[in-house]
C-alpha atoms as a PDB file:
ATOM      1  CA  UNK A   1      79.167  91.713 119.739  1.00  0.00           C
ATOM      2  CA  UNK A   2      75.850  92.681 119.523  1.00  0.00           C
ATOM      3  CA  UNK A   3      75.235  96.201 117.770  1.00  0.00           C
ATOM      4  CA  UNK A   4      71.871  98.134 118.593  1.00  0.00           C
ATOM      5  CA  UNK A   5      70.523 101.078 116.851  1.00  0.00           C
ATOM      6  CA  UNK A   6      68.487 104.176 118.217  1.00  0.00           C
ATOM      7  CA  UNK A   7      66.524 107.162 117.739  1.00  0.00           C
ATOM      8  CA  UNK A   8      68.668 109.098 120.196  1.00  0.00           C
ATOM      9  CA  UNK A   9      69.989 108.871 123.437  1.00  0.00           C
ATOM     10  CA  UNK A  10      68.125 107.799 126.231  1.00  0.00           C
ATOM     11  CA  UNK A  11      68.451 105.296 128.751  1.00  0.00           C
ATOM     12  CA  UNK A  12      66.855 101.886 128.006  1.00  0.00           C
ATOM     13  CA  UNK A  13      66.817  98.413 129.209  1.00  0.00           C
ATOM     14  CA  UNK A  14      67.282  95.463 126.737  1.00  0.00           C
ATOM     15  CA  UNK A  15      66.924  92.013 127.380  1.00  0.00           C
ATOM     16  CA  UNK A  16      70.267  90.128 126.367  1.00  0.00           C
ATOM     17  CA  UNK A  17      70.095  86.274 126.352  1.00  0.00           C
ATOM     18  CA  UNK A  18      73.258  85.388 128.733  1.00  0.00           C
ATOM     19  CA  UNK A  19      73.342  88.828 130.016  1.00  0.00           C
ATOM     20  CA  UNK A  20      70.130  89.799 130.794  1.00  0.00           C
ATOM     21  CA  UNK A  21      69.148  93.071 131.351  1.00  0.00           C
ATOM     22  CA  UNK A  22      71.429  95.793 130.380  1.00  0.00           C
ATOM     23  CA  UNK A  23      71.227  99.316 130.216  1.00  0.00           C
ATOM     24  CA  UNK A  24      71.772 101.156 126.722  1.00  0.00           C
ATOM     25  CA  UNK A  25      72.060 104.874 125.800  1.00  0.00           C
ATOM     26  CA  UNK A  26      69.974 104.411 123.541  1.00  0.00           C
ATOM     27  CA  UNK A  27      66.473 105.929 122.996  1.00  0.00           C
ATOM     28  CA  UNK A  28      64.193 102.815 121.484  1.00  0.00           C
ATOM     29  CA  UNK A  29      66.952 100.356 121.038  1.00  0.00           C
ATOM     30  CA  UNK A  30      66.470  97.942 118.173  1.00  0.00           C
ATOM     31  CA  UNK A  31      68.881  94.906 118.068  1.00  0.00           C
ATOM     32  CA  UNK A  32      70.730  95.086 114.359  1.00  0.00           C
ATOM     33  CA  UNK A  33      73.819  93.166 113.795  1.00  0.00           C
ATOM     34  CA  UNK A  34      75.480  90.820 115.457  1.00  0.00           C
ATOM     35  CA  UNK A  35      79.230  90.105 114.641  1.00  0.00           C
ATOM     36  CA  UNK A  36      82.669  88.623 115.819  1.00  0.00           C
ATOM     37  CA  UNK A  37      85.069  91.053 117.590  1.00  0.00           C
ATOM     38  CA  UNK A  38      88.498  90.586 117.171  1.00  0.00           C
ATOM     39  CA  UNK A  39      91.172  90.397 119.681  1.00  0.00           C
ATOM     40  CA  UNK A  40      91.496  94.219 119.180  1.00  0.00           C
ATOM     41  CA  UNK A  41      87.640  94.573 119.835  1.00  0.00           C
ATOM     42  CA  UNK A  42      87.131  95.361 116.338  1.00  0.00           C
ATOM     43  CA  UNK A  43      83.678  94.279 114.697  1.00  0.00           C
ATOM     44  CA  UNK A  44      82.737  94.173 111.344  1.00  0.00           C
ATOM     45  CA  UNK A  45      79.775  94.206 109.628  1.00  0.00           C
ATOM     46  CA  UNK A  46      76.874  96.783 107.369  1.00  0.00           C
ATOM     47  CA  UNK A  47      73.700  98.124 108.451  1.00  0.00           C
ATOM     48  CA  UNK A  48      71.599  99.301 105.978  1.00  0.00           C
ATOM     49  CA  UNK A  49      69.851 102.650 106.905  1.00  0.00           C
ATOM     50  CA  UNK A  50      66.755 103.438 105.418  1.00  0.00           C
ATOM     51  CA  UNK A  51      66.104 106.544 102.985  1.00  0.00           C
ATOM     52  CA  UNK A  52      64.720 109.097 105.359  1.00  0.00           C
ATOM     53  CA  UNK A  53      67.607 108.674 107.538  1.00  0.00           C
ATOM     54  CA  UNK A  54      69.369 110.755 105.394  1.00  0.00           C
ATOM     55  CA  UNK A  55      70.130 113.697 106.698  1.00  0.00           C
ATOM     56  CA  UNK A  56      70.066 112.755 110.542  1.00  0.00           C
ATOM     57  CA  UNK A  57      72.166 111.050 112.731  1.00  0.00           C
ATOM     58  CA  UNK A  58      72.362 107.876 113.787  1.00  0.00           C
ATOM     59  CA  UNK A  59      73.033 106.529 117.064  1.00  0.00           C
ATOM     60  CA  UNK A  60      74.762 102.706 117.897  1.00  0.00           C
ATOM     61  CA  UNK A  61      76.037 101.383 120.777  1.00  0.00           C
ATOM     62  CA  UNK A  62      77.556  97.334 121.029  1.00  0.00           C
ATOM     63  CA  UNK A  63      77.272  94.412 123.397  1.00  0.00           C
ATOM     64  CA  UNK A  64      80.333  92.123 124.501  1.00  0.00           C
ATOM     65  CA  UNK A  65      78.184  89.603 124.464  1.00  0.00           C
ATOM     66  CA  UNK A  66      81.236  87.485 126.242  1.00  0.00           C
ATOM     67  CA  UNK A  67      81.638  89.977 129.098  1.00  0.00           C
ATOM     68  CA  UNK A  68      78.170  91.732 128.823  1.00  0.00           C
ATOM     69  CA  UNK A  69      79.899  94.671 128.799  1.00  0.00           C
ATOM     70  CA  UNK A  70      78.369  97.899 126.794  1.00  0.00           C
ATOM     71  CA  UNK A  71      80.243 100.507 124.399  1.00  0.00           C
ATOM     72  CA  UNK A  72      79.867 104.027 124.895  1.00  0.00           C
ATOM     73  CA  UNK A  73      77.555 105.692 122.478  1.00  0.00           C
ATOM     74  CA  UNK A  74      78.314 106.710 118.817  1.00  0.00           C
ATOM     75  CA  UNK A  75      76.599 109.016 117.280  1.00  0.00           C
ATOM     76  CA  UNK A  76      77.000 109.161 113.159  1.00  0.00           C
ATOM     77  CA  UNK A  77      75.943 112.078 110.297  1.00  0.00           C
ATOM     78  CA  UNK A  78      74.323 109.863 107.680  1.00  0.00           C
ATOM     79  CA  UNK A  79      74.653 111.802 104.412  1.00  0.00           C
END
């Protein structure tokens, strides 16, 4: 899985190596953790916010990177 985060939603192409281009939700996508599903789908991992994020909300949305396949979009309240 690859895990992208945005400033909101908005449709976006990324460039995915083995994929190619695929479509996000995501309003200025930024590629920021990559991580090993499990046979539930289930990644792990951290991303570390910065300070003024506080506040806001957050917005994420994965890659299958085995299927190419996207998530839908999650949105998050950082506190």
């Amino acid at each position: 899985m690859a895990i992208f985060t945005g400033r909101g939603e908005g449709m976006r192409l990324v460039n995915v190596p083995g994929c190619g281009q695929i479509p996000l939700d995501l309003r200025g996508p930024r590629r920021s953790l990559q991580a090993l599903a499990d046979t539930e789908g289930d990644a792990f991992g951290g991303i570390a916010l910065p300070g003024p994020f506080s506040g806001r909300t957050a917005y994420f949305q994965a890659i299958d990177l085995g299927t190419c396949e996207t998530t839908n979009l999650v949105a998050v309240a950082v506190e």
